[in-house]
C-alpha atoms as a PDB file:
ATOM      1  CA  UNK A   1       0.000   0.000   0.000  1.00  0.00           C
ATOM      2  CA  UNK A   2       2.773   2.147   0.795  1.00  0.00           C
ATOM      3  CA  UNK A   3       4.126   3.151  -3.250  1.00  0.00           C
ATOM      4  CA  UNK A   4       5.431   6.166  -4.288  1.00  0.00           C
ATOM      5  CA  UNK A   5       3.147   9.371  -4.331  1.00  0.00           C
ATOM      6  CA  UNK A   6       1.678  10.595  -7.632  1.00  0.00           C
ATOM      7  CA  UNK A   7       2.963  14.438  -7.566  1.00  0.00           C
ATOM      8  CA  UNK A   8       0.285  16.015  -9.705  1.00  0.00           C
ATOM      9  CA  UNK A   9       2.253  19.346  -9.842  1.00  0.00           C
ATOM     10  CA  UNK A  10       4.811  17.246 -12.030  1.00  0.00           C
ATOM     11  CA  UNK A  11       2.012  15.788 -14.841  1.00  0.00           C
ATOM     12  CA  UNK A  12       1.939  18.344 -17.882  1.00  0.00           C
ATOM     13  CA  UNK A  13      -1.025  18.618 -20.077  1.00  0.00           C
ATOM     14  CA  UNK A  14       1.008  16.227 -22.695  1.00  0.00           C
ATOM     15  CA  UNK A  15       1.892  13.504 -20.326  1.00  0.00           C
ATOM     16  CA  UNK A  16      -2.361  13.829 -19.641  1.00  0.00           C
ATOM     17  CA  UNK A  17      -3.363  13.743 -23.246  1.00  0.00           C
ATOM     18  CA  UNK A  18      -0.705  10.441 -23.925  1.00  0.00           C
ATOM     19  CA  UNK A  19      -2.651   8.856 -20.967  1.00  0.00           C
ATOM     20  CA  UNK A  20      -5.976   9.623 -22.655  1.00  0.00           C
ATOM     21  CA  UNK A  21      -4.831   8.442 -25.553  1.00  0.00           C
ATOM     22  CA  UNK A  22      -3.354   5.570 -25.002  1.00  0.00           C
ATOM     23  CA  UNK A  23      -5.474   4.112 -22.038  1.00  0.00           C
ATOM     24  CA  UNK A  24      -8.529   5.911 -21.376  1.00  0.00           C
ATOM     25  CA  UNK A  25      -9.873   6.052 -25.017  1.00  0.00           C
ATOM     26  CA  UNK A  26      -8.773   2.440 -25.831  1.00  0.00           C
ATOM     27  CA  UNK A  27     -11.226   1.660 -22.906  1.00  0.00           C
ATOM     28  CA  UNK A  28     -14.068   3.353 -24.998  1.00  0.00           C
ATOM     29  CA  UNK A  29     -13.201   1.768 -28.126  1.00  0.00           C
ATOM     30  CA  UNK A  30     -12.601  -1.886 -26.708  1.00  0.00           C
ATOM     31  CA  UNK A  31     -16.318  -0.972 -24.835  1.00  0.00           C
ATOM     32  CA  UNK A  32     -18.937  -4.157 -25.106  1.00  0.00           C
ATOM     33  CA  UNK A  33     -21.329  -1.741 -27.070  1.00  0.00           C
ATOM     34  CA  UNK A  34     -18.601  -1.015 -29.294  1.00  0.00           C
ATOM     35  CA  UNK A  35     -17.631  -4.903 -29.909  1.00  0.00           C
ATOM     36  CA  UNK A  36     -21.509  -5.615 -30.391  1.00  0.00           C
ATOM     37  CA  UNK A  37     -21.562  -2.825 -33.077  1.00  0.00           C
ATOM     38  CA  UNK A  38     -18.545  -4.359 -34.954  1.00  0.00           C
ATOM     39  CA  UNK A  39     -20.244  -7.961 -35.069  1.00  0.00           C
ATOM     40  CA  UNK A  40     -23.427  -6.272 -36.554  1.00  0.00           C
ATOM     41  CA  UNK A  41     -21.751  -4.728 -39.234  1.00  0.00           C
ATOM     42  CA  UNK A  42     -21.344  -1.008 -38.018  1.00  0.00           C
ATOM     43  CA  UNK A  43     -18.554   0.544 -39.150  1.00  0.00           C
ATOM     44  CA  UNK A  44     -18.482   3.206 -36.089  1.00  0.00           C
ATOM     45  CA  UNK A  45     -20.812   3.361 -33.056  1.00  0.00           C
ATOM     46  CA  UNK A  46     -23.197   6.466 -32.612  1.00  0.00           C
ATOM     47  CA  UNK A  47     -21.912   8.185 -29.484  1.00  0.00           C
ATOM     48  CA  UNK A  48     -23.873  10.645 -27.634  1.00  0.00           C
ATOM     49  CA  UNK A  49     -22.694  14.295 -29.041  1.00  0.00           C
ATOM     50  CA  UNK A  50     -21.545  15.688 -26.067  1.00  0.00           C
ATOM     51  CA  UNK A  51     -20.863  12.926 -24.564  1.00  0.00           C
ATOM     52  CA  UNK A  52     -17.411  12.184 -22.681  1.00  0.00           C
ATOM     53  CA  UNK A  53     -15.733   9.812 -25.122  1.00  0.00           C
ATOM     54  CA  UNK A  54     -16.289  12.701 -28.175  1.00  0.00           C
ATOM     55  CA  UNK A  55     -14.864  15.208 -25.776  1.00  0.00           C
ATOM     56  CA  UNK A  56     -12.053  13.298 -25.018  1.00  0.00           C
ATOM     57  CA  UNK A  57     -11.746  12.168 -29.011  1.00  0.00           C
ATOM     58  CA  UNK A  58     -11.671  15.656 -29.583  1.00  0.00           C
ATOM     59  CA  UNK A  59      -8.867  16.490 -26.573  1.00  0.00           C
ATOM     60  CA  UNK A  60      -6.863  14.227 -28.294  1.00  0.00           C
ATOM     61  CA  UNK A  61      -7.453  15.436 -31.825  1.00  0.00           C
ATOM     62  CA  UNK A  62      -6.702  18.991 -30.441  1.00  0.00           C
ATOM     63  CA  UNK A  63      -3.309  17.672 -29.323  1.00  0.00           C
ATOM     64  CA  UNK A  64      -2.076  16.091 -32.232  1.00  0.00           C
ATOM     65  CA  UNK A  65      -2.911  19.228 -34.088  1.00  0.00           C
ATOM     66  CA  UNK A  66      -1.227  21.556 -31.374  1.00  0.00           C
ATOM     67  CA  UNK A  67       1.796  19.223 -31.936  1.00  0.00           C
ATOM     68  CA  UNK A  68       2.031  19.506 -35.452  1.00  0.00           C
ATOM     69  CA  UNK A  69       1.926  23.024 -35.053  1.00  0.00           C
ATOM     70  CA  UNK A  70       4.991  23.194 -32.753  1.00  0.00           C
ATOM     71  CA  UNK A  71       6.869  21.062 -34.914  1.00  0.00           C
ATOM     72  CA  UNK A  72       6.081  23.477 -37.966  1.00  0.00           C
ATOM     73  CA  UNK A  73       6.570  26.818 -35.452  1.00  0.00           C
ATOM     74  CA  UNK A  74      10.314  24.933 -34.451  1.00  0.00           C
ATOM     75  CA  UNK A  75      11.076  23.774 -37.978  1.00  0.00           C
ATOM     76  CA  UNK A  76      10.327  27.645 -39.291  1.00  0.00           C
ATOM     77  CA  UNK A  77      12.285  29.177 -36.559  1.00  0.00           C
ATOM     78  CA  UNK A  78      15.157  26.786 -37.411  1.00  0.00           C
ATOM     79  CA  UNK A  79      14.899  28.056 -40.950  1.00  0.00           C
ATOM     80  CA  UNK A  80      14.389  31.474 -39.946  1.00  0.00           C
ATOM     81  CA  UNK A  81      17.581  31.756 -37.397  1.00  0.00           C
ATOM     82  CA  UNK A  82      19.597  30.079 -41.051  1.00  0.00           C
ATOM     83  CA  UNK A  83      17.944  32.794 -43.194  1.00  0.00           C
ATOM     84  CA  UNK A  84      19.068  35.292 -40.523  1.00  0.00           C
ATOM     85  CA  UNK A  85      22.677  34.074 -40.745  1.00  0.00           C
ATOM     86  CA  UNK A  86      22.459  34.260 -44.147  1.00  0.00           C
ATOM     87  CA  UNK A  87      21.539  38.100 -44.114  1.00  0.00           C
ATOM     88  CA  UNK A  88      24.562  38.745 -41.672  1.00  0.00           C
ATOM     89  CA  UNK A  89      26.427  36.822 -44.226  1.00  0.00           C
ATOM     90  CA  UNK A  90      25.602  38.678 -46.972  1.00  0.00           C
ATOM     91  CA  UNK A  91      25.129  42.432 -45.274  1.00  0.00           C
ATOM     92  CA  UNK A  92      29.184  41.878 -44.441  1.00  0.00           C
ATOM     93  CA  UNK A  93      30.109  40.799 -48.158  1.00  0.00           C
ATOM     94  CA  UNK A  94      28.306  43.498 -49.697  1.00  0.00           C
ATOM     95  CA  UNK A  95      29.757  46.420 -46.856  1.00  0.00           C
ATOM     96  CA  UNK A  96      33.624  44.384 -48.294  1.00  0.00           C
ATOM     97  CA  UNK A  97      32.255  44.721 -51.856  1.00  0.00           C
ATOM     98  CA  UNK A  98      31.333  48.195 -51.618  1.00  0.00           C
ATOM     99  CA  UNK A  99      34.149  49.509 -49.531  1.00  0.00           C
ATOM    100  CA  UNK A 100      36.987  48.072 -51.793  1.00  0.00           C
ATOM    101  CA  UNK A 101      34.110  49.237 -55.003  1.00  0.00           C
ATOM    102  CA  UNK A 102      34.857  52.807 -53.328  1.00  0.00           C
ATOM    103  CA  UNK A 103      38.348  52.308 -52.895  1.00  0.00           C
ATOM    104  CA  UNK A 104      39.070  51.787 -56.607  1.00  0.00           C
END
């Protein structure tokens, strides 16, 4: 009885959604009313709009789509730190081009 304490203060909303995702929702889906639908022949269950399962289904939907856009936001401010350098780069050849142009 005596395991280590949970420290909730240490669970980030990402480390929430991966539990969602990969144990709460799997209990929906593997749900008897879900296994009856499959041996009738639905494709999908109805599920209540509103209901929990949709809101988590859409929780987790909302997370994959907030990390695709930090990947994109980190891949783009890669690219824009490179395009940055590559101004610098450029500024200091063309201040050497036109100094030694002014020279002549």
């Amino acid at each position: 009885m005596g395991g280590p304490e949970l420290n909730l203060d240490k669970i980030t909303p990402e480390f929430a959604a991966k539990i969602v995702k990969h144990f709460v929702l799997p209990m929906f889906d593997n749900s008897a009313s879900s296994r009856v639908g499959r041996r009738l022949g639905q494709k999908q269950t109805l599920v209540q709009s509103g209901s929990i399962y949709n809101e988590l289904k859409l929780s987790d939907q909302l997370n994959e789509t907030l990390t695709l856009v930090r990947n994109e936001v980190m891949r783009l401010t890669g690219s824009l730190e490179e395009e940055r350098e590559n101004r610098r780069i450029f500024e200091h050849k063309h201040k050497a081009l036109t100094l030694k142009f002014l020279q002549q």
